[in-house]
Protein backbone atom coordinates (compact mmCIF):
# COMPACT_ATOMS: atom_id res chain seq x y z
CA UNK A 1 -38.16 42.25 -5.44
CA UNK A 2 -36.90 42.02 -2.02
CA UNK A 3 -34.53 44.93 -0.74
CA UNK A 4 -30.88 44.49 0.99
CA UNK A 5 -29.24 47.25 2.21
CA UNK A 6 -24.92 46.21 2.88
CA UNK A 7 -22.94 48.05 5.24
CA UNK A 8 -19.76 48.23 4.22
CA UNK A 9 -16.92 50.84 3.53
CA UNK A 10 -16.50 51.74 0.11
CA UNK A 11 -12.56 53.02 -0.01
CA UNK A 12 -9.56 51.00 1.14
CA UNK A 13 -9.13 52.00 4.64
CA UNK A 14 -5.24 52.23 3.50
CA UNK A 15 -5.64 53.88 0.01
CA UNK A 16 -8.98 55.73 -0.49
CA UNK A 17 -8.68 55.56 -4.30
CA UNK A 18 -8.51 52.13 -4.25
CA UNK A 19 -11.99 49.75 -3.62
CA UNK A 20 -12.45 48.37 -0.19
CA UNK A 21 -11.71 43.93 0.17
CA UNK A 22 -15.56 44.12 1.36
CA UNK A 23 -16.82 45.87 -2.39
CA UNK A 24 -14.27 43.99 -4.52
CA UNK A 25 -15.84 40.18 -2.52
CA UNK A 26 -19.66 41.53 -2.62
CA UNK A 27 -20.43 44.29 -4.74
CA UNK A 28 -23.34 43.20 -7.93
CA UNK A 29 -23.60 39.29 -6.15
CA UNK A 30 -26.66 39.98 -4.30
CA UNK A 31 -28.38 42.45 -7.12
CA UNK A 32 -27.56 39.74 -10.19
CA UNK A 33 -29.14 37.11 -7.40
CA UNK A 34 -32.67 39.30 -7.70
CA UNK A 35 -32.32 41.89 -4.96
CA UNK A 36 -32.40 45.78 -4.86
CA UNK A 37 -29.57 46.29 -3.40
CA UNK A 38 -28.17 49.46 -1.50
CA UNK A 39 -24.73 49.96 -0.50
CA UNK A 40 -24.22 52.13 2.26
CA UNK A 41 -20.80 53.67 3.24
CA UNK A 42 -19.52 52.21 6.84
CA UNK A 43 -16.79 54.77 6.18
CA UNK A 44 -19.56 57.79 7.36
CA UNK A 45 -21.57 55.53 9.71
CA UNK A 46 -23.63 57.46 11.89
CA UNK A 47 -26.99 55.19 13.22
CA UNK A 48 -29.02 57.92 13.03
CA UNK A 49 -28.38 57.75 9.10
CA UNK A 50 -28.47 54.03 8.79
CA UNK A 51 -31.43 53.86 10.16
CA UNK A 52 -33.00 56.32 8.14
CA UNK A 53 -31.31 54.51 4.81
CA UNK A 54 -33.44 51.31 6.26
CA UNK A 55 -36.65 52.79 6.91
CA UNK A 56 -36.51 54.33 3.30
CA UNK A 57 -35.16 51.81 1.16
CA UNK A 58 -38.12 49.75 2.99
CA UNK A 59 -35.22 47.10 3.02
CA UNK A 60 -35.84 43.36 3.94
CA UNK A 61 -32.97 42.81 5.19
CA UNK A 62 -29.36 44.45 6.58
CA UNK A 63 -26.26 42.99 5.89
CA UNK A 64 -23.07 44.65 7.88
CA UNK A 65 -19.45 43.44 7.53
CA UNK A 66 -17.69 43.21 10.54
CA UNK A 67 -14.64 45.01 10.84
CA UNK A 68 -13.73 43.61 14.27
CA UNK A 69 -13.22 47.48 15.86
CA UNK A 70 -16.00 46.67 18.12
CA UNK A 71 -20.07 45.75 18.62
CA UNK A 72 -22.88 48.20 17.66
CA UNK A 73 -25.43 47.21 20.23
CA UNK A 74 -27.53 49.79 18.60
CA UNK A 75 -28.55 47.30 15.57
CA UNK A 76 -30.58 45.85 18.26
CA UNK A 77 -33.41 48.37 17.36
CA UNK A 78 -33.39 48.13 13.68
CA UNK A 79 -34.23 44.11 13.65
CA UNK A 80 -37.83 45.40 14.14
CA UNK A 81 -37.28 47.04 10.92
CA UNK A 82 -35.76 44.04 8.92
CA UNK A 83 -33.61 41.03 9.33
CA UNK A 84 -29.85 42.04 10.66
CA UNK A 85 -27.19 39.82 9.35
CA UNK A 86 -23.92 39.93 10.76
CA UNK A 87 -21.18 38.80 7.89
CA UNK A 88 -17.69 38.12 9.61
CA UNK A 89 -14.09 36.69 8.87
CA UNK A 90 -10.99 35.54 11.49
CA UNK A 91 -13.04 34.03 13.95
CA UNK A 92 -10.60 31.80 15.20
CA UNK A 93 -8.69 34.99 16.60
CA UNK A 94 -11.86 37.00 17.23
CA UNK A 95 -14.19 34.89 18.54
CA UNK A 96 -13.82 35.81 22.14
CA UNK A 97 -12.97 39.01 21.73
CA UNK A 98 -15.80 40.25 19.04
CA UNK A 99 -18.14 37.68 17.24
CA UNK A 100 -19.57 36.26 19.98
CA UNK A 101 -20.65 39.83 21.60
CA UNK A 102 -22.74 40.43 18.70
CA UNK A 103 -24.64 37.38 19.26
CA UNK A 104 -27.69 39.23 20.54
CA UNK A 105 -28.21 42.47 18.52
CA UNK A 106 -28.05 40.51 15.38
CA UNK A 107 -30.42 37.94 13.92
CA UNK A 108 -27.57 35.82 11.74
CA UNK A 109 -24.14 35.28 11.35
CA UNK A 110 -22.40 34.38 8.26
CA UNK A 111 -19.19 33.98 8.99
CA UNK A 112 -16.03 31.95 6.78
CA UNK A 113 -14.68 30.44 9.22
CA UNK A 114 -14.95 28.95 13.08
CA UNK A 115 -17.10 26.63 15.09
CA UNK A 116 -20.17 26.22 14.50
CA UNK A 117 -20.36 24.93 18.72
CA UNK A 118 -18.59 28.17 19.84
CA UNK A 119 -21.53 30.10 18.56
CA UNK A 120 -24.30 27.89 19.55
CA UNK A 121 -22.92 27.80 22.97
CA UNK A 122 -22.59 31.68 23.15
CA UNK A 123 -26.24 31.85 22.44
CA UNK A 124 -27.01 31.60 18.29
CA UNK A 125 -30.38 29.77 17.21
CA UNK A 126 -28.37 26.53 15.01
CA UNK A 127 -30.81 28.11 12.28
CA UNK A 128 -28.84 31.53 12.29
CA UNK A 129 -25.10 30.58 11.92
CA UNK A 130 -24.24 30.10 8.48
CA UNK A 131 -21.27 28.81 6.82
CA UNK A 132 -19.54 30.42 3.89
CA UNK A 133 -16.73 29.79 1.78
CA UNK A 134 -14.55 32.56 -0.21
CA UNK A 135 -16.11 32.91 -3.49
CA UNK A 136 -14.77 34.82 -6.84
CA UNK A 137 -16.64 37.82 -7.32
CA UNK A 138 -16.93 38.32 -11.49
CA UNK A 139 -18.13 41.76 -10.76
CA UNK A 140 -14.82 43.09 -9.47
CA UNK A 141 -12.10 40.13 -10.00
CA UNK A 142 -11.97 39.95 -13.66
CA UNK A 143 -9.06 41.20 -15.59
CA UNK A 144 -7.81 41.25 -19.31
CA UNK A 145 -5.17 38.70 -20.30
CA UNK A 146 -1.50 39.15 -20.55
CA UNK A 147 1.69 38.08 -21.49
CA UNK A 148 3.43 35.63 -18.79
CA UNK A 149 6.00 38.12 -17.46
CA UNK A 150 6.70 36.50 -14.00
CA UNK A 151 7.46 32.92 -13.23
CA UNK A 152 6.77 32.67 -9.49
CA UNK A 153 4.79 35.69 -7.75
CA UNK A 154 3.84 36.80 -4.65
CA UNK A 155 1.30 39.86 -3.49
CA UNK A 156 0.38 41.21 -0.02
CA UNK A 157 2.21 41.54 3.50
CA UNK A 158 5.42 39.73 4.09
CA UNK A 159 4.50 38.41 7.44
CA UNK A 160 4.75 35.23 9.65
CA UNK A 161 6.99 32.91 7.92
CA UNK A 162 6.31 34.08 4.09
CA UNK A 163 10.09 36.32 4.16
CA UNK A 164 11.85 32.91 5.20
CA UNK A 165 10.17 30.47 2.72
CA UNK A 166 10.38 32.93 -0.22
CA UNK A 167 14.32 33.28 0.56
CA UNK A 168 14.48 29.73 0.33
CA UNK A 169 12.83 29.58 -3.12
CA UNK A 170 15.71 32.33 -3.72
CA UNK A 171 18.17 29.62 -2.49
CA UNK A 172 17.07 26.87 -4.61
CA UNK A 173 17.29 28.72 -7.79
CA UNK A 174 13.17 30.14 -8.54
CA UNK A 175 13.44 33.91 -8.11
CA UNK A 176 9.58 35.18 -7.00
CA UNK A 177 8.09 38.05 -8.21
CA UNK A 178 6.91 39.81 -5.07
CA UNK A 179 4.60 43.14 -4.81
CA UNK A 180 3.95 44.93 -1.97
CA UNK A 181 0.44 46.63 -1.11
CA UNK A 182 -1.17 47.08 -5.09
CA UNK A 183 -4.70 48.49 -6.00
CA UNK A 184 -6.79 45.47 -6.37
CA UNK A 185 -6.37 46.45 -10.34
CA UNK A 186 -2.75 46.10 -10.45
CA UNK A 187 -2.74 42.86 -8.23
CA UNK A 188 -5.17 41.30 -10.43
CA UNK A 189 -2.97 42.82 -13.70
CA UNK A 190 0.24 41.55 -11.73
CA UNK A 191 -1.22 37.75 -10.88
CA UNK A 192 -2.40 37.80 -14.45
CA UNK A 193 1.15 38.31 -15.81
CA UNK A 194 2.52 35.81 -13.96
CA UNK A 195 2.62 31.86 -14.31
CA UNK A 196 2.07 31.15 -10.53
CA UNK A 197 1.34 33.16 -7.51
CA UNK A 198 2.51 32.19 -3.92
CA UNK A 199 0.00 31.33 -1.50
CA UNK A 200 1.27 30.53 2.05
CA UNK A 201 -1.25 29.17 4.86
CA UNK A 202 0.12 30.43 8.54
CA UNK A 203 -1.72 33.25 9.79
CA UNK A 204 -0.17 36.56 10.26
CA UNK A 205 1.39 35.51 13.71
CA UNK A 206 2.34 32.35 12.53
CA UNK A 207 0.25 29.94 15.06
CA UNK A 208 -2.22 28.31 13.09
CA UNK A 209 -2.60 27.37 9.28
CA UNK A 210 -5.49 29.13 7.48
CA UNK A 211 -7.20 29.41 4.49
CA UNK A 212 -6.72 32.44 2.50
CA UNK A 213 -9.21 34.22 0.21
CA UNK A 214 -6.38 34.58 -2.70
CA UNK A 215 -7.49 31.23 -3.07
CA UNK A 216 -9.89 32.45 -5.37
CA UNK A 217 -8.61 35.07 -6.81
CA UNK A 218 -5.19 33.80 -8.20
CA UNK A 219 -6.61 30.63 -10.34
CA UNK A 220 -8.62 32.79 -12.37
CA UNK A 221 -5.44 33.92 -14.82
CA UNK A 222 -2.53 32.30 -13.11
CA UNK A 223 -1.86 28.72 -11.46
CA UNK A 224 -2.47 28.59 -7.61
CA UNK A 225 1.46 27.45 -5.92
CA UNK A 226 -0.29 26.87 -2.85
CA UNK A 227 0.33 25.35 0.76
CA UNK A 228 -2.66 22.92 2.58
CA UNK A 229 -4.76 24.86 4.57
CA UNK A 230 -8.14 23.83 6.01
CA UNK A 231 -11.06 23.30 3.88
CA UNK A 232 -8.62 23.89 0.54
CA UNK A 233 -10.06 20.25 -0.46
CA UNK A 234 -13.20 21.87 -1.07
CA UNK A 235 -12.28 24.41 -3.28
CA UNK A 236 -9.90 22.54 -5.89
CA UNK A 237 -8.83 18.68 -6.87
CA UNK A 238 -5.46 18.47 -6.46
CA UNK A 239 -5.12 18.60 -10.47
CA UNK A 240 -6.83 21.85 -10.56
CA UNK A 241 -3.67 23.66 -8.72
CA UNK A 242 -0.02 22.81 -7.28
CA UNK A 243 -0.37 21.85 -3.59
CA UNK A 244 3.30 21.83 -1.78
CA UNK A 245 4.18 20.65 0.79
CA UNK A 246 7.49 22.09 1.21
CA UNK A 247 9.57 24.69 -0.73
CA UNK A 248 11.48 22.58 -2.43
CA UNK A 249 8.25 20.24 -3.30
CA UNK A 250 7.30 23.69 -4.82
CA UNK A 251 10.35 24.04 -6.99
CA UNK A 252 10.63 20.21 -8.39
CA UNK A 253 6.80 20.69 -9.60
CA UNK A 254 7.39 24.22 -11.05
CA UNK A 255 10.24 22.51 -12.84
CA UNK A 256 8.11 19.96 -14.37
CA UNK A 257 5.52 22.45 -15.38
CA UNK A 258 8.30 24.74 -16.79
CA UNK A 259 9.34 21.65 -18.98
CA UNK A 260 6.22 20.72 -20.01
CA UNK A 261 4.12 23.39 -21.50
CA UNK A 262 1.10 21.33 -22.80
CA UNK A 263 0.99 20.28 -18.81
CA UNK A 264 1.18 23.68 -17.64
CA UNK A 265 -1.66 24.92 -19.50
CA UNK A 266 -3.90 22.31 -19.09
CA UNK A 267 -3.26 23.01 -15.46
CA UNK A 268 -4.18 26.37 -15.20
CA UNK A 269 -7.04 25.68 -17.78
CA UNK A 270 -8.57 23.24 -15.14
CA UNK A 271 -7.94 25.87 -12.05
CA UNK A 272 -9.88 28.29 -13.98
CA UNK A 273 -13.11 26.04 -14.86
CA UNK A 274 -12.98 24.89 -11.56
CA UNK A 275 -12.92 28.68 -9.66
CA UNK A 276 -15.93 29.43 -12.64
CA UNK A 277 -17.73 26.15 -12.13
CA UNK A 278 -17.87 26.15 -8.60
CA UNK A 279 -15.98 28.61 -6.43
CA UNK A 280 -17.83 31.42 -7.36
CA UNK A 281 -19.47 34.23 -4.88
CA UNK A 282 -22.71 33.22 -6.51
CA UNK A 283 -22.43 29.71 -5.97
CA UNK A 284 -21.91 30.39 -2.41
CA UNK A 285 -25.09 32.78 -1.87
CA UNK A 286 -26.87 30.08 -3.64
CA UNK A 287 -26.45 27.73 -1.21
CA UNK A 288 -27.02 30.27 1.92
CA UNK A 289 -29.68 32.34 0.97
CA UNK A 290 -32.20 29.63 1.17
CA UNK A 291 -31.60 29.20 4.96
CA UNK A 292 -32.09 33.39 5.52
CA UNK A 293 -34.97 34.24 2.62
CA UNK A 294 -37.73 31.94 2.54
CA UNK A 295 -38.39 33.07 -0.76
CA UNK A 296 -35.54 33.11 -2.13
CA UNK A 297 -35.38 30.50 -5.17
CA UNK A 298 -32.43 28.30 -5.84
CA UNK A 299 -30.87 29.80 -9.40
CA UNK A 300 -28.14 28.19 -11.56
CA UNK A 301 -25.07 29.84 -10.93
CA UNK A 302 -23.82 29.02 -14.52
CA UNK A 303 -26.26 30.78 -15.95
CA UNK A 304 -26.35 34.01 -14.27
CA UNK A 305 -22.38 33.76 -15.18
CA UNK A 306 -23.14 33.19 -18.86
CA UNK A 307 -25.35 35.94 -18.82
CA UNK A 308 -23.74 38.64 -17.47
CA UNK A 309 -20.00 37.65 -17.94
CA UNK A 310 -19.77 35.55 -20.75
CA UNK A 311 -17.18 37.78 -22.05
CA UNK A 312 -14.82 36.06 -19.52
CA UNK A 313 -16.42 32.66 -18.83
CA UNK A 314 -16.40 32.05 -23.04
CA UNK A 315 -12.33 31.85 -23.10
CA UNK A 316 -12.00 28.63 -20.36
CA UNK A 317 -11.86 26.68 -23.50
């Protein structure tokens, strides 16, 4: 069994009882995929202490999540050691300014968005960038089921143009549901209690339209009310969530839904098979891991999923 060692912080940054975005996405994907994993805590990174971790664990390879507060040139030495993987987000805003610098003190990037070009022209082998989408994490994401509370909700920060647009929806009639900053278990308790959850595509400065990773957490127990965004076509048919292009596109198809119950749950029934079926974070390390272990062998997602969660994946009936 090969041996992975993740760097990642283990606490919010913001609320240290609460999990870190980096556990909830990755934590129990890699070990139900057939490695020993090790998770070590960025939150008390020292190198000194990494690299010891490394050398004892005997690890294959090191995975570190990128938390864009600068470049540790020192990973440099440990790729003698094992393969260094560099696993990023936002590289359309910090290309320039981060990714690219890490170029040569890693081996691979993984990254879930940005040009593949950009990095091949800043100096990464073609076989070392590696595209990945958002994936639903069963180990962390799952919830229990409850009682539609909420027509219309919305979680997270209230930036760019998301205060405007939901003010609208106030306008036309739909009140929305919104919570602020939640522990991941109340957000997934909250989108759970609610019949659709708001998913807006401009970025927090409101330039550019991108795709958010709620997209897979909200279908698994509540309808996705989202915007386009780029690469959303990949994720979900259009009859697997409610794709608007305006506010008051939004409203007329909540309507229907609202008048139609049969409709409405036959909609969220598909969203869910189709974040289980295909949108999961093991379906997308499937299709890397190939290109980084050369002896790693392809698995059926499904039935990992049916072993270890079938509690869960039983009810999409």
């Amino acid at each position: 069994m090969k041996k992975v060692v993740i760097s990642l912080r283990h606490a919010h940054e913001n609320n240290p009882i609460d999990y870190s975005a980096a556990i909830i996405y990755w934590y129990g994907v890699l070990d139900r995929l057939g490695y020993d994993v090790k998770y070590y805590d960025y939150n008390h990174y020292s190198f000194d202490d990494l690299k010891q971790t490394i050398i004892d664990f005997k690890a294959d390879y090191f995975i570190h999540i990128n938390y864009l507060i600068g470049v540790h040139t020192e990973f440099n030495e440990l790729k003698d050691l094992c393969k260094v993987i560099l696993l990023s987000s936002d590289a359309y805003r910090f290309h320039d300014s981060n990714l690219k610098h890490w170029i040569p003190y890693v081996d691979d990037i993984i990254t879930f968005e940005g040009v593949k070009e950009w990095y091949l022209r800043d100096g990464l082998k073609e076989e070392s960038f590696h595209k990945m989408k958002w994936g639903f994490n069963p180990n962390t994401m799952c919830t229990g089921n409850f009682d539609k509370i909420y027509n219309i909700q919305h979680y997270g920060g209230m930036h760019g143009d998301r205060p405007s647009k939901i003010n609208k929806f106030l306008d036309l009639g739909e009140k929305v549901h919104i919570e602020g900053f939640l522990t991941h278990e109340e957000m997934k308790q909250s989108v759970a209690k609610s019949k659709y959850s708001l998913c807006f595509s401009a970025n927090a400065i409101n330039t550019r339209s991108e795709l958010k990773g709620r997209v897979i957490e909200i279908p698994s127990k509540s309808v996705l009310l989202t915007e386009n965004a780029p690469e959303l076509e990949t994720y979900y048919d259009e009859d697997e969530m409610i794709l608007f292009s305006s506010v008051e596109d939004a409203v007329d198809k909540i309507k229907y839904y609202n008048n139609n119950d049969k409709e409405y749950s036959k909609l969220l029934l598909k969203g869910q098979k189709a974040l289980w079926n295909k949108n999961t974070a093991y379906h997308e390390w499937n299709k890397i891991l190939p290109n980084i272990d050369p002896d790693f062998k392809v698995v059926d997602p499904i039935k990992i999923i049916k072993e270890y969660h079938s509690k869960h994946y039983n009810q999409l009936t």
